[in-house]
N, C-alpha and C. Protein backbone atom coordinates (compact mmCIF):
# COMPACT_ATOMS: atom_id res chain seq x y z
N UNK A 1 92.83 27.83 93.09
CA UNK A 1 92.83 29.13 92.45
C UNK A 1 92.46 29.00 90.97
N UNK A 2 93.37 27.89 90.61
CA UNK A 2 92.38 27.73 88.89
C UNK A 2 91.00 27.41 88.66
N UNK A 3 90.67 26.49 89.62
CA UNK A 3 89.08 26.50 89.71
C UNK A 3 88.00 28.30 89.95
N UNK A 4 88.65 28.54 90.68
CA UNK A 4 88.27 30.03 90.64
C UNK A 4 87.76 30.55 89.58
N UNK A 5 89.19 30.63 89.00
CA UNK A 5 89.21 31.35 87.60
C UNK A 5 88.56 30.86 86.38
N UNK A 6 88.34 29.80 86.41
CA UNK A 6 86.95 28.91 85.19
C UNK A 6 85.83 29.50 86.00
N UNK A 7 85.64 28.88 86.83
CA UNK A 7 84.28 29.45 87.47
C UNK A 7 83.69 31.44 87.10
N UNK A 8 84.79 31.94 86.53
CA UNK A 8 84.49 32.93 87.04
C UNK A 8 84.52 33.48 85.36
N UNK A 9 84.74 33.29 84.82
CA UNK A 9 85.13 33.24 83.33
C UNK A 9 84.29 32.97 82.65
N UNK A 10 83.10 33.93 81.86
CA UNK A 10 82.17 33.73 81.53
C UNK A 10 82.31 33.60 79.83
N UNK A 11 81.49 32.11 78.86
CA UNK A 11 81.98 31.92 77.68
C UNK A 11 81.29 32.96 77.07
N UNK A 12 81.87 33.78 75.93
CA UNK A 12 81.05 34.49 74.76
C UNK A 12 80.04 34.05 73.87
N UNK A 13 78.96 34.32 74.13
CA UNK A 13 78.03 33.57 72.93
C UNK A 13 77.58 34.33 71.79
N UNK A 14 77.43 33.82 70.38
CA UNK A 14 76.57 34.64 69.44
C UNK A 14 75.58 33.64 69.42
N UNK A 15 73.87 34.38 69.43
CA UNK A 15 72.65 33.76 69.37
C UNK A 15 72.24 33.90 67.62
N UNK A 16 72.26 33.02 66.45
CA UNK A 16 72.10 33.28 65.47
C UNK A 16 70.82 32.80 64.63
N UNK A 17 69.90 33.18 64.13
CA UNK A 17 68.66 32.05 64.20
C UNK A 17 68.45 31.00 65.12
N UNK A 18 68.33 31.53 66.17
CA UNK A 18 67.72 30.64 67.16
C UNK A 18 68.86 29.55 67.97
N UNK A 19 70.08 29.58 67.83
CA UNK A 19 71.50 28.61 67.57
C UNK A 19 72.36 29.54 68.44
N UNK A 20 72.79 28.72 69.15
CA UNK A 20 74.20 29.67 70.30
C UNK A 20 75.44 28.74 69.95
N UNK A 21 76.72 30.13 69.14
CA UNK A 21 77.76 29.36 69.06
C UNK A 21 78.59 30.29 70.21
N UNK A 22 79.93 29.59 70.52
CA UNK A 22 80.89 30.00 71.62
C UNK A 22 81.58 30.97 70.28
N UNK A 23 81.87 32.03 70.82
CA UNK A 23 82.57 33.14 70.08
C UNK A 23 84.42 32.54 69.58
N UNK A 24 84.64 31.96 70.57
CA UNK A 24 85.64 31.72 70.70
C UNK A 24 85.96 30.73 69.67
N UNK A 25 84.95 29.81 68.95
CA UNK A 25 85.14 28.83 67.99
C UNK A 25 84.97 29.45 66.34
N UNK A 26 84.61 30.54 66.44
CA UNK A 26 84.55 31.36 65.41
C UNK A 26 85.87 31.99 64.43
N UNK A 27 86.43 31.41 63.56
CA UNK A 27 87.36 32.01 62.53
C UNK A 27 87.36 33.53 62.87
N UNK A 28 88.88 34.01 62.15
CA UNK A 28 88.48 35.23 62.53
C UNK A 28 87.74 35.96 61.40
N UNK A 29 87.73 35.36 60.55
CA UNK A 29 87.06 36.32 59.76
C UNK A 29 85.28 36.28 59.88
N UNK A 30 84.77 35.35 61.11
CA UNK A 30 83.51 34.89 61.46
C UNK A 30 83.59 36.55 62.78
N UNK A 31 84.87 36.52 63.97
CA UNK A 31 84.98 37.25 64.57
C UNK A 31 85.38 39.34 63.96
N UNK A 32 85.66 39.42 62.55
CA UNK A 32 85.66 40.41 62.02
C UNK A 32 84.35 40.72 61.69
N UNK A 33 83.52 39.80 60.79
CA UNK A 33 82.28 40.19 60.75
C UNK A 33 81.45 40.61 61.88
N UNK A 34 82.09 39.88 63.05
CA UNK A 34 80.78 40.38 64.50
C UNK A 34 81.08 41.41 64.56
N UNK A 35 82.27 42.22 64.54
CA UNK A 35 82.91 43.28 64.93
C UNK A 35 82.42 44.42 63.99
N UNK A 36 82.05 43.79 62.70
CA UNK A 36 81.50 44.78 61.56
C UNK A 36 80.22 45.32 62.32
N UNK A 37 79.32 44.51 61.97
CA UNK A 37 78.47 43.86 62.51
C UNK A 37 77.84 45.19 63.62
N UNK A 38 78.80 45.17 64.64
CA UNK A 38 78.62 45.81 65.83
C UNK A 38 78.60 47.25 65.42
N UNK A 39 80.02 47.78 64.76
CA UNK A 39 80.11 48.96 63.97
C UNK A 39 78.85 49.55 63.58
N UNK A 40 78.61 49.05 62.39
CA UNK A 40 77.14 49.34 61.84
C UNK A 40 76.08 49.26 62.49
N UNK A 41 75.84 48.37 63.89
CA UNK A 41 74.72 48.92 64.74
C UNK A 41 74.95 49.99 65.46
N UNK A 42 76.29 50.61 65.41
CA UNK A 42 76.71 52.37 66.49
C UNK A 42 76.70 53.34 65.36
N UNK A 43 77.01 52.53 64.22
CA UNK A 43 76.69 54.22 62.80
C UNK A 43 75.23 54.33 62.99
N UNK A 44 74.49 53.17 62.88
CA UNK A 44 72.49 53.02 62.43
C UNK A 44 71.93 53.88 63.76
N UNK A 45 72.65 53.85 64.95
CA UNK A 45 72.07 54.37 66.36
C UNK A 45 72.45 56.06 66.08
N UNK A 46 73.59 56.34 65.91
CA UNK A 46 73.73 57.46 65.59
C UNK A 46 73.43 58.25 64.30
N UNK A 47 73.32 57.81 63.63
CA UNK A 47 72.19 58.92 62.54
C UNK A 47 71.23 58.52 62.91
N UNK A 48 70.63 57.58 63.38
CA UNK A 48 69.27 57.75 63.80
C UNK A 48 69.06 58.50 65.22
N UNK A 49 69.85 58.88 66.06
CA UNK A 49 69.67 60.31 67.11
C UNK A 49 69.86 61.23 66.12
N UNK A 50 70.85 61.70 64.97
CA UNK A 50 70.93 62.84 64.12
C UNK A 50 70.03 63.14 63.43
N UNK A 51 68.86 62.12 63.04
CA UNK A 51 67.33 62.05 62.20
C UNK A 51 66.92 62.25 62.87
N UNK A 52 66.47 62.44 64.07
CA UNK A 52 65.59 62.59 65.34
C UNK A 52 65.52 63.94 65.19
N UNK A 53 66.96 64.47 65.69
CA UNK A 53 67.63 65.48 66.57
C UNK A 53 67.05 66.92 65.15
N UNK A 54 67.20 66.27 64.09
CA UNK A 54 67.00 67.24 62.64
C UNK A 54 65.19 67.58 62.79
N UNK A 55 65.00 66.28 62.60
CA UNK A 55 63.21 66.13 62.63
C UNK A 55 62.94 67.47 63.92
N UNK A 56 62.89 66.91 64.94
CA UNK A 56 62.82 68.00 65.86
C UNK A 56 62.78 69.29 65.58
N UNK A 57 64.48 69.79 65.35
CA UNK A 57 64.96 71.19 64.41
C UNK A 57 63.75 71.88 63.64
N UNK A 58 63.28 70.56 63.08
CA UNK A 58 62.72 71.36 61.98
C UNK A 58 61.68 71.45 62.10
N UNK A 59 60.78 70.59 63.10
CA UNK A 59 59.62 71.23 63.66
C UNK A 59 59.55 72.17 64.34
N UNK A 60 60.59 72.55 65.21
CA UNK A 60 60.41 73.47 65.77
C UNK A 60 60.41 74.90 64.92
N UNK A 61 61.19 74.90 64.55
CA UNK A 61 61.25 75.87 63.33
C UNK A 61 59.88 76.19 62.49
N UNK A 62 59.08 75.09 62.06
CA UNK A 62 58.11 75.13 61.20
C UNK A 62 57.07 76.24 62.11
N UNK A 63 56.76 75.47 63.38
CA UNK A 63 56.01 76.01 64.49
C UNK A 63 56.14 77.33 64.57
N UNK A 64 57.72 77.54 64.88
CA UNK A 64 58.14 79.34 64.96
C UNK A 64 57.94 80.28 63.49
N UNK A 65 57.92 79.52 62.37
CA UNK A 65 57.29 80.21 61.02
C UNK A 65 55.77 80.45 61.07
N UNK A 66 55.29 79.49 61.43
CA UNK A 66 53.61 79.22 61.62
C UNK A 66 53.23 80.20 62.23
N UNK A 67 53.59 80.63 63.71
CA UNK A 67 53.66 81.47 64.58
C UNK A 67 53.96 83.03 64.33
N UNK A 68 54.59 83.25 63.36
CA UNK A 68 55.06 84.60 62.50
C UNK A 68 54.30 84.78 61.76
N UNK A 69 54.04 83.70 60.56
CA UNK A 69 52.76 83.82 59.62
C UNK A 69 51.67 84.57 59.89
N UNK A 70 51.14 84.10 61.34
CA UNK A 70 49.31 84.21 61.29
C UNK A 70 49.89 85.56 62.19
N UNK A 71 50.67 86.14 61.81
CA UNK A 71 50.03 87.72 62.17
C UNK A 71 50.55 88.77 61.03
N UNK A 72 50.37 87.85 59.95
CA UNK A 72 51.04 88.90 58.48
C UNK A 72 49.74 88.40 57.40
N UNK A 73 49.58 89.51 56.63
CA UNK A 73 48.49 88.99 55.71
C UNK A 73 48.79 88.18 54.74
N UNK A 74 48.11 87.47 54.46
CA UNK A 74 48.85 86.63 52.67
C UNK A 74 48.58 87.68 51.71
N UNK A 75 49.34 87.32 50.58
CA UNK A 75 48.69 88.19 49.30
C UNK A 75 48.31 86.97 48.44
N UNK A 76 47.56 87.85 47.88
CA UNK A 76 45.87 87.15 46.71
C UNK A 76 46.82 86.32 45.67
């Protein structure tokens, strides 16, 4: 049954320039930084859907002004 359980127990790796360390040999303050780390790649993902999601907004919008425009005259 303990053999099982190694077998089945997969090690954590970080791939770092090209270099695989076991997570598990990592200080914790090596394991806080991954954790930062991770954070800041779910803030960077989400304003970047909210930059998207705006960009969009505001084309569409531009389009629906554009669209209003060309049936009003300009003035000189």
């Amino acid at each position: 049954m303990a053999e099982e359980k190694e077998l089945n127990t997969s090690v954590k790796k970080l791939k770092f320039d090209e270099v695989e360390y076991n997570l598990d040999d990592l200080p914790e303050e090596g394991k806080n930084l991954i954790n930062g780390l991770k954070t800041v790649d779910i803030q960077l993902k989400m304003y970047g859907d909210t930059i998207n999601l705006l960009n969009f907004s505001k084309n569409k919008m531009l389009q629906e002004l554009k669209s209003i425009l060309k049936d009003i005259k300009p003035t000189d």
